[in-house]
C-alpha atoms as a PDB file:
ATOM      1  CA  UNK A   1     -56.324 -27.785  14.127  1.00  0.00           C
ATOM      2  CA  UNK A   2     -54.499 -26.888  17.582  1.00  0.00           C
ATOM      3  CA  UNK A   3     -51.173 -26.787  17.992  1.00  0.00           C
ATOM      4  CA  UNK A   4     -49.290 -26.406  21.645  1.00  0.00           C
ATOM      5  CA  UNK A   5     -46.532 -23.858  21.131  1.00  0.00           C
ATOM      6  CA  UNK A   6     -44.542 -23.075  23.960  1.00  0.00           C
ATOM      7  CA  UNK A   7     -47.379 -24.253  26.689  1.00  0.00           C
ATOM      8  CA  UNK A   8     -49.987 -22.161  24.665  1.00  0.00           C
ATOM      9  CA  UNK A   9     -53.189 -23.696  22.945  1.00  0.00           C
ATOM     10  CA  UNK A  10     -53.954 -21.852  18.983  1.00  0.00           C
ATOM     11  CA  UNK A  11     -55.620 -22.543  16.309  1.00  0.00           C
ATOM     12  CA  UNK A  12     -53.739 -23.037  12.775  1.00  0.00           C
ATOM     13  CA  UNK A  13     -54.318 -23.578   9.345  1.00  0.00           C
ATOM     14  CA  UNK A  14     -52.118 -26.766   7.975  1.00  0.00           C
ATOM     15  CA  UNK A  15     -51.232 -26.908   4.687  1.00  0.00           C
ATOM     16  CA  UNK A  16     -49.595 -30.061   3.300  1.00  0.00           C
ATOM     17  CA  UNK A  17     -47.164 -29.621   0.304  1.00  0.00           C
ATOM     18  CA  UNK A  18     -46.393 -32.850  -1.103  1.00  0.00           C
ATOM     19  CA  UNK A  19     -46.352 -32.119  -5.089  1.00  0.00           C
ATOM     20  CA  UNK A  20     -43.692 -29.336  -5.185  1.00  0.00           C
ATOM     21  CA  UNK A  21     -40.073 -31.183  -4.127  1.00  0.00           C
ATOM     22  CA  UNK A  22     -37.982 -27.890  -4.982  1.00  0.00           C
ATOM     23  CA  UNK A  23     -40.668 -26.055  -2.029  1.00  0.00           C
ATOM     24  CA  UNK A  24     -40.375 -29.522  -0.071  1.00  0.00           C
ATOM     25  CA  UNK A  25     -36.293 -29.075  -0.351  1.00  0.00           C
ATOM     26  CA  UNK A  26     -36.255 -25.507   0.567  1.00  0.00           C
ATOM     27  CA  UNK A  27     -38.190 -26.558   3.841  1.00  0.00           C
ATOM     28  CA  UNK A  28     -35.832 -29.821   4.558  1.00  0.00           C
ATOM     29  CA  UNK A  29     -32.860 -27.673   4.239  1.00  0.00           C
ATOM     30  CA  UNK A  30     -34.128 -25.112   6.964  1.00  0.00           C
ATOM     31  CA  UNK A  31     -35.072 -28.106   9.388  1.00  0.00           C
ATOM     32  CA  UNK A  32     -32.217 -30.067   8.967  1.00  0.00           C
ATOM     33  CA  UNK A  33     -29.798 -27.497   9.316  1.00  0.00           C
ATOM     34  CA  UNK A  34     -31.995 -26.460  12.639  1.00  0.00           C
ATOM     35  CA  UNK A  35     -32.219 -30.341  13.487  1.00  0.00           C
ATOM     36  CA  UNK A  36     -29.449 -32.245  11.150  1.00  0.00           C
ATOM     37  CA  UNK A  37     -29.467 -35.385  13.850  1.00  0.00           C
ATOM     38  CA  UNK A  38     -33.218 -35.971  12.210  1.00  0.00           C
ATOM     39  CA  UNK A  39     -31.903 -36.149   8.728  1.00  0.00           C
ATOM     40  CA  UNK A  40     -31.845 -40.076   9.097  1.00  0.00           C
ATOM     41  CA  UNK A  41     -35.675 -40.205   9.678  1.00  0.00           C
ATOM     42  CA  UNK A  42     -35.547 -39.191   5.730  1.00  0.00           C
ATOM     43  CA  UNK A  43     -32.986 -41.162   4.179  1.00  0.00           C
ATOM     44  CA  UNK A  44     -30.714 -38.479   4.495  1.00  0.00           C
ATOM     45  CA  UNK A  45     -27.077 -38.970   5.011  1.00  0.00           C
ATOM     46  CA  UNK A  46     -24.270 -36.635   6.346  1.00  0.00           C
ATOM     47  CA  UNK A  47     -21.062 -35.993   4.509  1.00  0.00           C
ATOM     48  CA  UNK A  48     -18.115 -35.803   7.206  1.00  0.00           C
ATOM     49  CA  UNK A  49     -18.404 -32.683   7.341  1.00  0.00           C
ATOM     50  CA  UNK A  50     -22.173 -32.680   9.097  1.00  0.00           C
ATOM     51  CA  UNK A  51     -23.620 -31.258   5.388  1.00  0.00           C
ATOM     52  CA  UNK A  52     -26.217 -33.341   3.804  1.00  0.00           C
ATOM     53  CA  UNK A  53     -25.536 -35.813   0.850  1.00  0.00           C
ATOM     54  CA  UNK A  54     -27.288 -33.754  -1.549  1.00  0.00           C
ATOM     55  CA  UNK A  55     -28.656 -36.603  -3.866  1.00  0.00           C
ATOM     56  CA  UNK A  56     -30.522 -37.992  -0.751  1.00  0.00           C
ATOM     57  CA  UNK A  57     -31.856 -34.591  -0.470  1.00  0.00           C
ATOM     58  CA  UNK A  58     -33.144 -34.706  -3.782  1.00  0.00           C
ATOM     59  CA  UNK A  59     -34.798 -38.220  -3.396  1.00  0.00           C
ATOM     60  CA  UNK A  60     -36.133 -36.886  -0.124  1.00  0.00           C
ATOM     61  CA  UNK A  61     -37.223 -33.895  -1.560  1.00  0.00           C
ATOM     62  CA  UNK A  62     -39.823 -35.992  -4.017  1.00  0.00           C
ATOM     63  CA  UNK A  63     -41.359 -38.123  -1.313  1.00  0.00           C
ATOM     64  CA  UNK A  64     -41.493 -35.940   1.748  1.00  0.00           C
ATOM     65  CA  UNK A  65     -44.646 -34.374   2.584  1.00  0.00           C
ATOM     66  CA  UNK A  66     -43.980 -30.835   4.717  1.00  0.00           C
ATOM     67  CA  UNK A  67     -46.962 -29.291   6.757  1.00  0.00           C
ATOM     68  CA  UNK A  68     -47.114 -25.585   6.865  1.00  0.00           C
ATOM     69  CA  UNK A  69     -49.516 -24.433   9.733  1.00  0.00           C
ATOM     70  CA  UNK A  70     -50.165 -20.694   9.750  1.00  0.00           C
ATOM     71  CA  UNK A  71     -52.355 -19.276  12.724  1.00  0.00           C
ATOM     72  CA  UNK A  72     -55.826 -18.469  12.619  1.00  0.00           C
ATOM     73  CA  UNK A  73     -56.646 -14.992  14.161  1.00  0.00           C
END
């Protein structure tokens, strides 16, 4: 696949990891606390205090699907 980063064309490699929700978890938590305001788009609520409800996590975390690409040099 090709993937625009920062107005430059590069091959990747994706890898989809759907069947490991502790590895899919690790990845939501990075995201989310890069981009919490996307936490809706998986179930995800915010306690008051902008952290996430951590049993929606955990749902999250067994029905989220996270692509990993890596480049191809």
């Amino acid at each position: 696949m090709v993937l625009r980063i920062e107005g430059q064309d590069a091959p990747y490699h994706a890898i989809a990891i759907d069947n490991d929700p502790v590895e899919v978890e690790k990845w939501l938590r990075y995201y989310l606390a890069r981009f919490p305001q996307d936490a809706a788009y998986h179930d995800i609520r915010l306690n008051s205090d902008k952290s996430l409800v951590l049993e929606d996590l955990e749902k999250a975390s067994r029905s989220a699907v996270v692509v990993e690409a890596r480049p191809i040099y």
